[in-house]
PDB file of N, CA and C in Angstrom:
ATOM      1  N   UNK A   1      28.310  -4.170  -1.099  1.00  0.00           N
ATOM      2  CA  UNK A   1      26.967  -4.724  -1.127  1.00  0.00           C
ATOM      3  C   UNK A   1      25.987  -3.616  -0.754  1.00  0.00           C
ATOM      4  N   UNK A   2      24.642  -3.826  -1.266  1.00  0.00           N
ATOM      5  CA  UNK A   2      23.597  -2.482  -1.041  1.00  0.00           C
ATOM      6  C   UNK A   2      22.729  -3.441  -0.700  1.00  0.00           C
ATOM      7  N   UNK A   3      21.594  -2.803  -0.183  1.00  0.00           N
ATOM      8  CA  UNK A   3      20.314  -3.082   0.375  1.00  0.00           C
ATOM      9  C   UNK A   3      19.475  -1.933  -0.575  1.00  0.00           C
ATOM     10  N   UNK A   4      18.720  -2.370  -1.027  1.00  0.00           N
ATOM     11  CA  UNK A   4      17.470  -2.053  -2.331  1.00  0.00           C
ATOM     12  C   UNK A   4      16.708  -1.705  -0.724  1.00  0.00           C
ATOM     13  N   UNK A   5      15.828  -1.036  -1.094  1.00  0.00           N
ATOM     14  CA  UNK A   5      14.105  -1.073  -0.408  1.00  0.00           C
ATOM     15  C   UNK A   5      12.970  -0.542  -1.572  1.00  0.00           C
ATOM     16  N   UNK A   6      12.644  -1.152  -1.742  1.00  0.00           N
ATOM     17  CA  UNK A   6      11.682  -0.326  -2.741  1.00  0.00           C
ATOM     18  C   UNK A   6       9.876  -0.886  -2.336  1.00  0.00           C
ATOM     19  N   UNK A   7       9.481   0.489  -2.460  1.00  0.00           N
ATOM     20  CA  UNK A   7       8.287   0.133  -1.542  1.00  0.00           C
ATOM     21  C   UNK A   7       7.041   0.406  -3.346  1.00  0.00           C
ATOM     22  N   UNK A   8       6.415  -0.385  -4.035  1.00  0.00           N
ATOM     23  CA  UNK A   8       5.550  -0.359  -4.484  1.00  0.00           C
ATOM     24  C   UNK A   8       4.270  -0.710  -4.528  1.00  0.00           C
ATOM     25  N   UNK A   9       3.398   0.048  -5.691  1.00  0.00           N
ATOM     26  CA  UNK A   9       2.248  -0.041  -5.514  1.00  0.00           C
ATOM     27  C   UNK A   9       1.253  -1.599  -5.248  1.00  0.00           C
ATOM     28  N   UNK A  10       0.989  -2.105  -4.990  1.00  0.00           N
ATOM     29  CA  UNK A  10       0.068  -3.539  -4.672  1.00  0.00           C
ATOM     30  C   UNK A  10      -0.091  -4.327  -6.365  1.00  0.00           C
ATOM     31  N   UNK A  11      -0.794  -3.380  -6.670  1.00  0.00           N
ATOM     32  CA  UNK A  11      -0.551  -3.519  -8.566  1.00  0.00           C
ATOM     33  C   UNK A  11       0.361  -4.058  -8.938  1.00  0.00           C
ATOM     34  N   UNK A  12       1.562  -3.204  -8.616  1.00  0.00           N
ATOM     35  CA  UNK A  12       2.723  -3.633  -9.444  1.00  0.00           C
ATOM     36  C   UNK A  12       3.705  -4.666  -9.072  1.00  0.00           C
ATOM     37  N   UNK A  13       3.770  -5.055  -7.759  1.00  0.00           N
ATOM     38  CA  UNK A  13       4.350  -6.243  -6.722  1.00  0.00           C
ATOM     39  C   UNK A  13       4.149  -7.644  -7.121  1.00  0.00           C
ATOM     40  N   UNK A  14       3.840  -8.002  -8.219  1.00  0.00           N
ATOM     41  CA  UNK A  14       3.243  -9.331  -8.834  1.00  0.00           C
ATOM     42  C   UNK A  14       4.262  -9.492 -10.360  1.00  0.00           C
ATOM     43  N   UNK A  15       4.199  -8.076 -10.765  1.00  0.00           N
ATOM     44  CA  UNK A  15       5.151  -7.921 -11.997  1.00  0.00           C
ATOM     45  C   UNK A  15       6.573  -7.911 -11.877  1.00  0.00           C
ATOM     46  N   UNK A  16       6.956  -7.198 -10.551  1.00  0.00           N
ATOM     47  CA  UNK A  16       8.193  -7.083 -10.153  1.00  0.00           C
ATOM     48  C   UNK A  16       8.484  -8.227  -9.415  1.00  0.00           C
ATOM     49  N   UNK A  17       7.887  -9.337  -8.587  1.00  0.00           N
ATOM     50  CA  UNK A  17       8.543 -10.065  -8.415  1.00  0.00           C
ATOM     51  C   UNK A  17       8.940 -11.156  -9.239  1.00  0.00           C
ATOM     52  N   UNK A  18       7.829 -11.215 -10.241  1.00  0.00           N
ATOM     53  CA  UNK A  18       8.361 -12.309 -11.328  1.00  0.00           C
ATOM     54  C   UNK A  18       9.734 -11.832 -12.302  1.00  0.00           C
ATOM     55  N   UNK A  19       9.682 -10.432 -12.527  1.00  0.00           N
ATOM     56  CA  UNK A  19      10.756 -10.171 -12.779  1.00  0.00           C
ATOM     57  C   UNK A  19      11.981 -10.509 -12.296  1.00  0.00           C
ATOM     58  N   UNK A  20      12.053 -10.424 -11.124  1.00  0.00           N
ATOM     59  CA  UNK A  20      13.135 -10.381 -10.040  1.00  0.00           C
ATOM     60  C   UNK A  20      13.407 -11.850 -10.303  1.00  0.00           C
ATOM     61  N   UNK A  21      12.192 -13.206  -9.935  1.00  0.00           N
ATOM     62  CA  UNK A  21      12.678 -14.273 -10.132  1.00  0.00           C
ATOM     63  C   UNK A  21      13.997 -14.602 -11.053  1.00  0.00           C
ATOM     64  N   UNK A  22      13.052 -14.230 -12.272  1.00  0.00           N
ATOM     65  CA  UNK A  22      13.232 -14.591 -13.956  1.00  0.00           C
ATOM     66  C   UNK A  22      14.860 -13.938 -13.955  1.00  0.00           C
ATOM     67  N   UNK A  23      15.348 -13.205 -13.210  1.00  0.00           N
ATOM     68  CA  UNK A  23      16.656 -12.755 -12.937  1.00  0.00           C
ATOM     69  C   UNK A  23      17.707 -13.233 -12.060  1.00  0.00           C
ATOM     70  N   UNK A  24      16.859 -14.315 -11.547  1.00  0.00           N
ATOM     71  CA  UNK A  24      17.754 -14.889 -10.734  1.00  0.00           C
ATOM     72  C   UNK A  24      18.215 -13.584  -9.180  1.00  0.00           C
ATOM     73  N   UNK A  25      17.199 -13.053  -9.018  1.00  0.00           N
ATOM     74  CA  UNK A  25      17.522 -11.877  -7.944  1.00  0.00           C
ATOM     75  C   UNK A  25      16.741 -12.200  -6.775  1.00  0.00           C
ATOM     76  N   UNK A  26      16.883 -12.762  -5.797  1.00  0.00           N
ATOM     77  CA  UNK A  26      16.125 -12.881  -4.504  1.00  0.00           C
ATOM     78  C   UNK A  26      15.985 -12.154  -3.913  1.00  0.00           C
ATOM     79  N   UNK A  27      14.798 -11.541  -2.650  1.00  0.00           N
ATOM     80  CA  UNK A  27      14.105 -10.611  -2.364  1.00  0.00           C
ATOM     81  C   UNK A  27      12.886 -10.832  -1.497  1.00  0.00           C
ATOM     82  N   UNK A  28      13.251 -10.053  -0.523  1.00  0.00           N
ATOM     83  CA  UNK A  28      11.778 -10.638   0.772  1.00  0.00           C
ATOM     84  C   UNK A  28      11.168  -9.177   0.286  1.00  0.00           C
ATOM     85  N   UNK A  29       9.891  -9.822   0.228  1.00  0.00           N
ATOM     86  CA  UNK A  29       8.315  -9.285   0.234  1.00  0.00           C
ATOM     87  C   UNK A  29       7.575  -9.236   1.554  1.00  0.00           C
ATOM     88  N   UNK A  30       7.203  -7.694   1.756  1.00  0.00           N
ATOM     89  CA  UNK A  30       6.602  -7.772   3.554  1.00  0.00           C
ATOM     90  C   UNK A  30       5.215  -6.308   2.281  1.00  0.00           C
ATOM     91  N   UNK A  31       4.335  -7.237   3.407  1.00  0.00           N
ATOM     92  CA  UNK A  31       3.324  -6.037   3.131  1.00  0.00           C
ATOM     93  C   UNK A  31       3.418  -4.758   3.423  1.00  0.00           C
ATOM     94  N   UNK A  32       2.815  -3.704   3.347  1.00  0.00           N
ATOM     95  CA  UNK A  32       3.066  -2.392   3.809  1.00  0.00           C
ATOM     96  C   UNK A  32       1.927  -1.288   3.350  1.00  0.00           C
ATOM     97  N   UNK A  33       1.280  -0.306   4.217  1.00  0.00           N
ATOM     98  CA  UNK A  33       0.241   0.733   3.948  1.00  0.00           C
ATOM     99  C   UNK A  33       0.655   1.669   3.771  1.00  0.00           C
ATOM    100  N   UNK A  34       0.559   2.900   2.862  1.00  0.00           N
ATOM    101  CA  UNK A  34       0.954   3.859   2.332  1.00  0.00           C
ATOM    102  C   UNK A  34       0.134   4.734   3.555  1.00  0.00           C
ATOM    103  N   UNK A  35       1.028   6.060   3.598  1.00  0.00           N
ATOM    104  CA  UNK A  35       0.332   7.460   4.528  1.00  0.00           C
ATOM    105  C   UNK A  35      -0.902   7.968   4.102  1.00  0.00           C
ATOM    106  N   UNK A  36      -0.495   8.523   2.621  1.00  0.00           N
ATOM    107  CA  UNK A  36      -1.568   9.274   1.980  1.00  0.00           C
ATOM    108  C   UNK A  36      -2.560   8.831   1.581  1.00  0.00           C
ATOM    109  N   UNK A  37      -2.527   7.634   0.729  1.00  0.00           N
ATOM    110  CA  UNK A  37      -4.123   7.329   0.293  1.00  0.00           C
ATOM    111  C   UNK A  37      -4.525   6.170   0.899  1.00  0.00           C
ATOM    112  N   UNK A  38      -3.835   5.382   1.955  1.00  0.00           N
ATOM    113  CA  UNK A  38      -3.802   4.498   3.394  1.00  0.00           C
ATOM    114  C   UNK A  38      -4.005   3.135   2.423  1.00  0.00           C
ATOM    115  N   UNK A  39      -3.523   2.877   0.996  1.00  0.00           N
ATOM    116  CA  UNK A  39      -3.801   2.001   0.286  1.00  0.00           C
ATOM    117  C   UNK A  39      -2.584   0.870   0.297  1.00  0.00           C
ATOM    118  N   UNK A  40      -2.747   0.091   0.067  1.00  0.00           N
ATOM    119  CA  UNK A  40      -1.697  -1.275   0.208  1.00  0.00           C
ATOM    120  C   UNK A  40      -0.501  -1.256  -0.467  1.00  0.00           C
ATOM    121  N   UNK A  41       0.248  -1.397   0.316  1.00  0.00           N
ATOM    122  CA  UNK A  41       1.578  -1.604  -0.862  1.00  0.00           C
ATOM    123  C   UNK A  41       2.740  -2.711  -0.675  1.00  0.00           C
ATOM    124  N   UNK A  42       3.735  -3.017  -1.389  1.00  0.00           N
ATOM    125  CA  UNK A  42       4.639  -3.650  -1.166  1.00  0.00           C
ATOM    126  C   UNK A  42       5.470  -3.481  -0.867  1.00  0.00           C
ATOM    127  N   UNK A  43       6.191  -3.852  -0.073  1.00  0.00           N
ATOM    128  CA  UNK A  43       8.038  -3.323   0.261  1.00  0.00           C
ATOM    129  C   UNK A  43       8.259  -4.590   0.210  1.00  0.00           C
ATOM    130  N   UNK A  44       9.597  -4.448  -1.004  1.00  0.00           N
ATOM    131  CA  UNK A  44      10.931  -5.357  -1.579  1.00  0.00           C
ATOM    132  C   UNK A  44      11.969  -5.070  -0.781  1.00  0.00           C
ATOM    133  N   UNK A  45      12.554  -6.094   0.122  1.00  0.00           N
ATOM    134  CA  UNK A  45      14.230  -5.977   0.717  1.00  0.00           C
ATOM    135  C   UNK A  45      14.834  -6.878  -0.458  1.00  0.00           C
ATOM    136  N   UNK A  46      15.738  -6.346  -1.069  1.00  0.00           N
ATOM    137  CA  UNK A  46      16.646  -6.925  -2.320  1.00  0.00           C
ATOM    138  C   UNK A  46      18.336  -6.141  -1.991  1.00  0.00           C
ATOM    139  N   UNK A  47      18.842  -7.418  -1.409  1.00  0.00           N
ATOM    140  CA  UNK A  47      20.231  -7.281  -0.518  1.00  0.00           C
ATOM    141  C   UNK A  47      21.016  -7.799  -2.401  1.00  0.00           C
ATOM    142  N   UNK A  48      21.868  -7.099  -2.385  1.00  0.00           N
ATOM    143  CA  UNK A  48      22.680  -7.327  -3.979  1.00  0.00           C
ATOM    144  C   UNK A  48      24.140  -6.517  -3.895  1.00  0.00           C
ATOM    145  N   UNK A  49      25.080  -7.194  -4.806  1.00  0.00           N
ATOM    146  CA  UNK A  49      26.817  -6.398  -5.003  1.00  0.00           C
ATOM    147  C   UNK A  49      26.235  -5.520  -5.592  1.00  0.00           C
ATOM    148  N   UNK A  50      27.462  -4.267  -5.131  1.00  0.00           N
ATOM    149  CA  UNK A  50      27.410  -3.211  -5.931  1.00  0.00           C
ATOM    150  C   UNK A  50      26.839  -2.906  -7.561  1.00  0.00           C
ATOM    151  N   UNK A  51      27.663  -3.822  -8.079  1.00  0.00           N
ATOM    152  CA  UNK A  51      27.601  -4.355 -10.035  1.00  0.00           C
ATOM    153  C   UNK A  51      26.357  -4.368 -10.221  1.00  0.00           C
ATOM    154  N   UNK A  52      25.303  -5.132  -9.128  1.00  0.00           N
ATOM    155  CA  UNK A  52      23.887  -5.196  -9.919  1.00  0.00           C
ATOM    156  C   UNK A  52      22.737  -4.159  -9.374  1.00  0.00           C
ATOM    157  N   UNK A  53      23.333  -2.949  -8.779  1.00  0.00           N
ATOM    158  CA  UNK A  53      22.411  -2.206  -8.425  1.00  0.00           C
ATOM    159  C   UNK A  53      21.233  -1.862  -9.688  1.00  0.00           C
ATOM    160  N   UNK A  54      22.346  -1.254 -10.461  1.00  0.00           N
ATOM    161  CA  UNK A  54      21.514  -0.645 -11.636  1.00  0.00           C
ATOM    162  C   UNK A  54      20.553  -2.002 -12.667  1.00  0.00           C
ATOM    163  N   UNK A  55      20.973  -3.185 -12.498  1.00  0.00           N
ATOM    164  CA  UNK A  55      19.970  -3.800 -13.017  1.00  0.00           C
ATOM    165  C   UNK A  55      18.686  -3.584 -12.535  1.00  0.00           C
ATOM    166  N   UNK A  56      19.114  -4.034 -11.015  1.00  0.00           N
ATOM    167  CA  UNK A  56      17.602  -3.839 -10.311  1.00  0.00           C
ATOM    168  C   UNK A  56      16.708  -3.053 -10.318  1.00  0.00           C
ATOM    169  N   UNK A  57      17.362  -1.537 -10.697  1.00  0.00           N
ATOM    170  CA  UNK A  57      16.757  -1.112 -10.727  1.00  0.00           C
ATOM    171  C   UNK A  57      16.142  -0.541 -12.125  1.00  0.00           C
ATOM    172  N   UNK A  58      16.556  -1.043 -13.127  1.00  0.00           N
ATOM    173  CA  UNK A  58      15.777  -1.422 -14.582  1.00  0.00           C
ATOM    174  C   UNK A  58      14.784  -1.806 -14.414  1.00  0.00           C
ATOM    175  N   UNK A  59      15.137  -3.155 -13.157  1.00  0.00           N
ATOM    176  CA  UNK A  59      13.906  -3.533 -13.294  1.00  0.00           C
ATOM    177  C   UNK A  59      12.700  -3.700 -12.586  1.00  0.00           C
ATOM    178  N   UNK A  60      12.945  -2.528 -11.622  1.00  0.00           N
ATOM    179  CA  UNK A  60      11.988  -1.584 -10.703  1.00  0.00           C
ATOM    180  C   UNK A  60      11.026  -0.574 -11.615  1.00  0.00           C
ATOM    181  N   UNK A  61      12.002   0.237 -12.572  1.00  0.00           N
ATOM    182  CA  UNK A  61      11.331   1.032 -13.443  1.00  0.00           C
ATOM    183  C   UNK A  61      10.633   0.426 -14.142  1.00  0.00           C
ATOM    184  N   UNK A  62      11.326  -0.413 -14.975  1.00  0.00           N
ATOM    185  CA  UNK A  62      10.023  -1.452 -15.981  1.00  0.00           C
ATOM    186  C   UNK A  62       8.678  -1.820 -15.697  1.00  0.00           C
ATOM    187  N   UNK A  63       9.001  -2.226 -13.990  1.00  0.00           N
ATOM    188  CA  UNK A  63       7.580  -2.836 -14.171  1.00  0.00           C
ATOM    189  C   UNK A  63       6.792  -2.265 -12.775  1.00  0.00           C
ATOM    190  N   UNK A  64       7.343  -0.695 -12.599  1.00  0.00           N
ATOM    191  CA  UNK A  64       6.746  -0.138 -11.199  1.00  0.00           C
ATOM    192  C   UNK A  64       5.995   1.113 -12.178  1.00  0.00           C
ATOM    193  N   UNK A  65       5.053   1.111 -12.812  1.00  0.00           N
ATOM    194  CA  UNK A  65       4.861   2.523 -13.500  1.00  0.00           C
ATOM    195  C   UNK A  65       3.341   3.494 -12.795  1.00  0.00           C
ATOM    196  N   UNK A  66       3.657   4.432 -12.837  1.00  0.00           N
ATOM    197  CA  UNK A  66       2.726   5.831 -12.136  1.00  0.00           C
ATOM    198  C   UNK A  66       1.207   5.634 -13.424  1.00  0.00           C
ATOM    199  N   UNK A  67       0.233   6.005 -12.120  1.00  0.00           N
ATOM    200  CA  UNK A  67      -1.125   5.735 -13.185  1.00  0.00           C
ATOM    201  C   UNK A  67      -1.825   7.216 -12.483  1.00  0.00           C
ATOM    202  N   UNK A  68      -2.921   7.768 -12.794  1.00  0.00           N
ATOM    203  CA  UNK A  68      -3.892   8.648 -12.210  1.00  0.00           C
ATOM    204  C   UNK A  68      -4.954   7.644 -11.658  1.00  0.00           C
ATOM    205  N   UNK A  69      -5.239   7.828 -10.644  1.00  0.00           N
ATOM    206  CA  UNK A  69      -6.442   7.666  -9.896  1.00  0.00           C
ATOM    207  C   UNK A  69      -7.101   8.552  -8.790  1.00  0.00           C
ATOM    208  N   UNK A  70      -8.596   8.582  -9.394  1.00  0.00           N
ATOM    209  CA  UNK A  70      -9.459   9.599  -9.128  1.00  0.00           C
ATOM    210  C   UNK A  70      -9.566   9.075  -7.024  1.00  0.00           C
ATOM    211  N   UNK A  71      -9.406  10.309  -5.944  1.00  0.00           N
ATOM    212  CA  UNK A  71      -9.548  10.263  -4.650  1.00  0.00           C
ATOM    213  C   UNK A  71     -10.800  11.251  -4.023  1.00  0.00           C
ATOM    214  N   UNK A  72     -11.259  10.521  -3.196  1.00  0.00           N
ATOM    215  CA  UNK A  72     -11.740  11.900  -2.664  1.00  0.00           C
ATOM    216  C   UNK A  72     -11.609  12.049  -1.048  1.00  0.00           C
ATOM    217  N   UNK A  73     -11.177  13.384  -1.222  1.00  0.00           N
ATOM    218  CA  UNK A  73     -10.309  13.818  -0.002  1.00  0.00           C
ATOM    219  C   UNK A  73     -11.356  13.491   1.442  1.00  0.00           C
ATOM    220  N   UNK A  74     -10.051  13.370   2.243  1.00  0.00           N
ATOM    221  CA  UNK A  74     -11.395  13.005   3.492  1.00  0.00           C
ATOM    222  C   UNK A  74     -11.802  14.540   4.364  1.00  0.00           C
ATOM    223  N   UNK A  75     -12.541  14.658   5.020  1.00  0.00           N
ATOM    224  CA  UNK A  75     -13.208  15.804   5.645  1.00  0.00           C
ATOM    225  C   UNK A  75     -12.365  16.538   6.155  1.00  0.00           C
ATOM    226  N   UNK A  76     -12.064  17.816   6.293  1.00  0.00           N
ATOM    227  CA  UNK A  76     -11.186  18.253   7.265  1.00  0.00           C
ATOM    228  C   UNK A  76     -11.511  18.119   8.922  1.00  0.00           C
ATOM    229  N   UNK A  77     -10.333  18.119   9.652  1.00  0.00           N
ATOM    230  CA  UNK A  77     -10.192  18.088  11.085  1.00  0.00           C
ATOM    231  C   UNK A  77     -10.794  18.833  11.637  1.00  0.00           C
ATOM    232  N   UNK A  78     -10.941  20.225  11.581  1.00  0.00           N
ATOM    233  CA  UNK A  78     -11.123  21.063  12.599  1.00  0.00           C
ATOM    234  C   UNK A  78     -12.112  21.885  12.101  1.00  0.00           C
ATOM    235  N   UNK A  79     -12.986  22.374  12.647  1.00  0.00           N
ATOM    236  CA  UNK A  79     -14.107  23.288  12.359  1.00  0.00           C
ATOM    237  C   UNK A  79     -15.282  22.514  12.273  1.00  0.00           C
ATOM    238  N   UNK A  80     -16.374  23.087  11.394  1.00  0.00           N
ATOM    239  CA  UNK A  80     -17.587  22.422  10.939  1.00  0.00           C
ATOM    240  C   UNK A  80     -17.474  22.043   9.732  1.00  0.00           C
ATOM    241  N   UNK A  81     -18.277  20.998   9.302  1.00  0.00           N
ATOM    242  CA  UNK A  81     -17.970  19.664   7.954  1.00  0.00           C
ATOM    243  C   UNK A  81     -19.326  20.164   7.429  1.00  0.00           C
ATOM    244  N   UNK A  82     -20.460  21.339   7.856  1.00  0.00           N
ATOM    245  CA  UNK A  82     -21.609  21.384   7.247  1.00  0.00           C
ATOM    246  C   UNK A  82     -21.362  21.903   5.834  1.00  0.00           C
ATOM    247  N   UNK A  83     -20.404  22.629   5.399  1.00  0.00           N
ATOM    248  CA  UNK A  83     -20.322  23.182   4.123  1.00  0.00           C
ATOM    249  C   UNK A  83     -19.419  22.674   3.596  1.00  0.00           C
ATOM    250  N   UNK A  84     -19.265  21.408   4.085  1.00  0.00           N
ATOM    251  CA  UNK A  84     -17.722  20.849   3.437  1.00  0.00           C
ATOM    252  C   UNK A  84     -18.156  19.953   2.434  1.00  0.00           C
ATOM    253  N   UNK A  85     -17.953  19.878   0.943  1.00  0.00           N
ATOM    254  CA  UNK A  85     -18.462  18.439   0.018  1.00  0.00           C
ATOM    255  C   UNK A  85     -17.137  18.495  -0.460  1.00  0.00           C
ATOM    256  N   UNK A  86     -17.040  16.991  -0.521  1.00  0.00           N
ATOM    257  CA  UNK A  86     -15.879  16.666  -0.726  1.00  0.00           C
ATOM    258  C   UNK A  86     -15.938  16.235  -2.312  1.00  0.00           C
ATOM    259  N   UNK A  87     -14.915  16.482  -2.759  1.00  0.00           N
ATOM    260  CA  UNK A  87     -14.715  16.516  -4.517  1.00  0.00           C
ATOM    261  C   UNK A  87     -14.264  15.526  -4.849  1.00  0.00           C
ATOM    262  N   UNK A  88     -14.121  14.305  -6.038  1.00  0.00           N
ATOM    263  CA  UNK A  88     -12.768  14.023  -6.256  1.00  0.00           C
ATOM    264  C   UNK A  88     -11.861  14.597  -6.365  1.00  0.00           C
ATOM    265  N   UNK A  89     -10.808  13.861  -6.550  1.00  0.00           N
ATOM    266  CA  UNK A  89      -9.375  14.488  -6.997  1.00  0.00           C
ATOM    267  C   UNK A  89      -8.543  13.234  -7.661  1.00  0.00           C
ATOM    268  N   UNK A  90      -8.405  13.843  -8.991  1.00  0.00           N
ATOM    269  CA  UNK A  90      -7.372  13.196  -9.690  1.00  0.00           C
ATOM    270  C   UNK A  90      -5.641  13.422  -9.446  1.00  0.00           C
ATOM    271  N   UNK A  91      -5.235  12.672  -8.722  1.00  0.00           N
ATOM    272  CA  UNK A  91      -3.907  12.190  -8.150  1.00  0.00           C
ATOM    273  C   UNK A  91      -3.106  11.006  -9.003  1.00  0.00           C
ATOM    274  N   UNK A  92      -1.608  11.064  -8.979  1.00  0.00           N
ATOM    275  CA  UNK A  92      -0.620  10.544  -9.650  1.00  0.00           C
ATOM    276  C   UNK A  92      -0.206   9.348  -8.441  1.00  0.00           C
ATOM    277  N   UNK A  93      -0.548   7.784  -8.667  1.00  0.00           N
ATOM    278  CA  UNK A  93       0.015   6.712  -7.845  1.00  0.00           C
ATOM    279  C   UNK A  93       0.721   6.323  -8.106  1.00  0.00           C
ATOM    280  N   UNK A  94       1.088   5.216  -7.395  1.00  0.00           N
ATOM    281  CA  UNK A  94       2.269   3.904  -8.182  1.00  0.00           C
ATOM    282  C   UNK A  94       3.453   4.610  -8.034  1.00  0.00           C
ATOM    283  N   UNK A  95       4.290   3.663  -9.298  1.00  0.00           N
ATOM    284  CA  UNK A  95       5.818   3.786  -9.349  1.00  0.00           C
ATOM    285  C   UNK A  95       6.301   3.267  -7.955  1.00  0.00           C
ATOM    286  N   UNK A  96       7.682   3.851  -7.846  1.00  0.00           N
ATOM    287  CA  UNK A  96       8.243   3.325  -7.154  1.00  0.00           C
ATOM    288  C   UNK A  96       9.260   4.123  -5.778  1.00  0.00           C
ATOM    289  N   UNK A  97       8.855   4.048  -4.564  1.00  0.00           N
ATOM    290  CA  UNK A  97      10.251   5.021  -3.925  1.00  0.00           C
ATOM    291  C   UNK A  97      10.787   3.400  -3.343  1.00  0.00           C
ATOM    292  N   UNK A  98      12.234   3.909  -4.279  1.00  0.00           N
ATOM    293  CA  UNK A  98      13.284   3.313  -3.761  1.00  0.00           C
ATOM    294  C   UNK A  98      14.833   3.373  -3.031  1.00  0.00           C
ATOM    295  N   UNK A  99      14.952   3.185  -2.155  1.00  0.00           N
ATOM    296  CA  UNK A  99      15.782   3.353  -1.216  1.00  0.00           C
ATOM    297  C   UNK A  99      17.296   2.210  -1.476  1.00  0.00           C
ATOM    298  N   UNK A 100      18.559   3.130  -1.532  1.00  0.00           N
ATOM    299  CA  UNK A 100      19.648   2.111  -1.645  1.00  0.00           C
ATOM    300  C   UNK A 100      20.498   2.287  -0.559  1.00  0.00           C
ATOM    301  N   UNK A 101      21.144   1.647   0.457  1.00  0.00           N
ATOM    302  CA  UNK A 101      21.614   1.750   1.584  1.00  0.00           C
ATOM    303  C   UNK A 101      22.887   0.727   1.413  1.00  0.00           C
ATOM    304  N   UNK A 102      24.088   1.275   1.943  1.00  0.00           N
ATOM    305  CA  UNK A 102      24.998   0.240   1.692  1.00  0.00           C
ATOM    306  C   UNK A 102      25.013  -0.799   2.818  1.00  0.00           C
ATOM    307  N   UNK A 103      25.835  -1.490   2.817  1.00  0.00           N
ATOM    308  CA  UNK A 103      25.472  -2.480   3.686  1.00  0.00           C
ATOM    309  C   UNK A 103      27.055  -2.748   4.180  1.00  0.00           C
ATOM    310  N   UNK A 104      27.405  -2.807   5.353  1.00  0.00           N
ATOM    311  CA  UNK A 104      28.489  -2.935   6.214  1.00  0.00           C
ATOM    312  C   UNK A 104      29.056  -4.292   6.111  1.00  0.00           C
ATOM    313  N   UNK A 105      27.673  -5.461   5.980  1.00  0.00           N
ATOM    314  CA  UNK A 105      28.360  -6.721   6.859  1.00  0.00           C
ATOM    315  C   UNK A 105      26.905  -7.480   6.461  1.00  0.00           C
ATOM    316  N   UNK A 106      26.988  -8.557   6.109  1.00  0.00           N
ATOM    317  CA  UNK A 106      25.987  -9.682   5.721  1.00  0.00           C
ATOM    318  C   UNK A 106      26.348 -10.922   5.821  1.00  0.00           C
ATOM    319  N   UNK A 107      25.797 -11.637   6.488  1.00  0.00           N
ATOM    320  CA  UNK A 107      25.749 -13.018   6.525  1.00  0.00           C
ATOM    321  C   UNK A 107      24.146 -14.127   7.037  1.00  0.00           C
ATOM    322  N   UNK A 108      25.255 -14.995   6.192  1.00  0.00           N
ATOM    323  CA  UNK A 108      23.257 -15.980   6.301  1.00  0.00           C
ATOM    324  C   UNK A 108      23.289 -17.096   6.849  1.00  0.00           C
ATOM    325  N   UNK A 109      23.141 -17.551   7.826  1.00  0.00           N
ATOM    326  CA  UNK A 109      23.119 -18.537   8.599  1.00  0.00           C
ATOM    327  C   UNK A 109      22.102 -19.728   7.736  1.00  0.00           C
TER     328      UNK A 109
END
């Protein structure tokens, strides 16, 4: 047995869980904030046998996909901010980091 984690974009957490339904694949949904762009995301716990890893994760790829969105960086820390203008920046989001962990021992009361 494995333990899935897959932490996606806010976007895409609506597509993937209907997926997941429609598969008959159960799966706790906990909110979660990303480091870098401090934006919302989802983390999927999806506990599954060995056999259906690779479905799941079909159908992580399917419906977790990477977009560009324009950021603009925040000020730097240290020094003076008088000559500092901050730019956008076009950055690569979304998709998916997913994590597979085996699992020792499960049971459900």
């Amino acid at each position: 047995m494995k333990m899935i984690v897959a932490v996606v974009q806010d976007k895409d957490a609506t597509r993937l869980q209907n997926a997941l339904v429609q598969e008959g694949i159960r799966a706790t949904k906990l909110a979660s904030t990303g480091g870098f762009l401090r934006a919302g995301n989802t983390t999927f716990l999806i506990g599954v046998d060995d056999d259906k890893v690779e479905d799941v994760m079909r159908l992580i790829q399917s419906n977790c996909r990477v977009r560009d969105q324009l950021v603009t960086p925040v000020s730097p820390m240290g020094g003076t901010t008088d000559s500092y203008i901050p730019f956008p920046v076009e950055v690569q989001v979304g998709g998916a980091a997913v994590f597979i962990i085996p699992v020792d021992r499960f049971e459900h009361f």
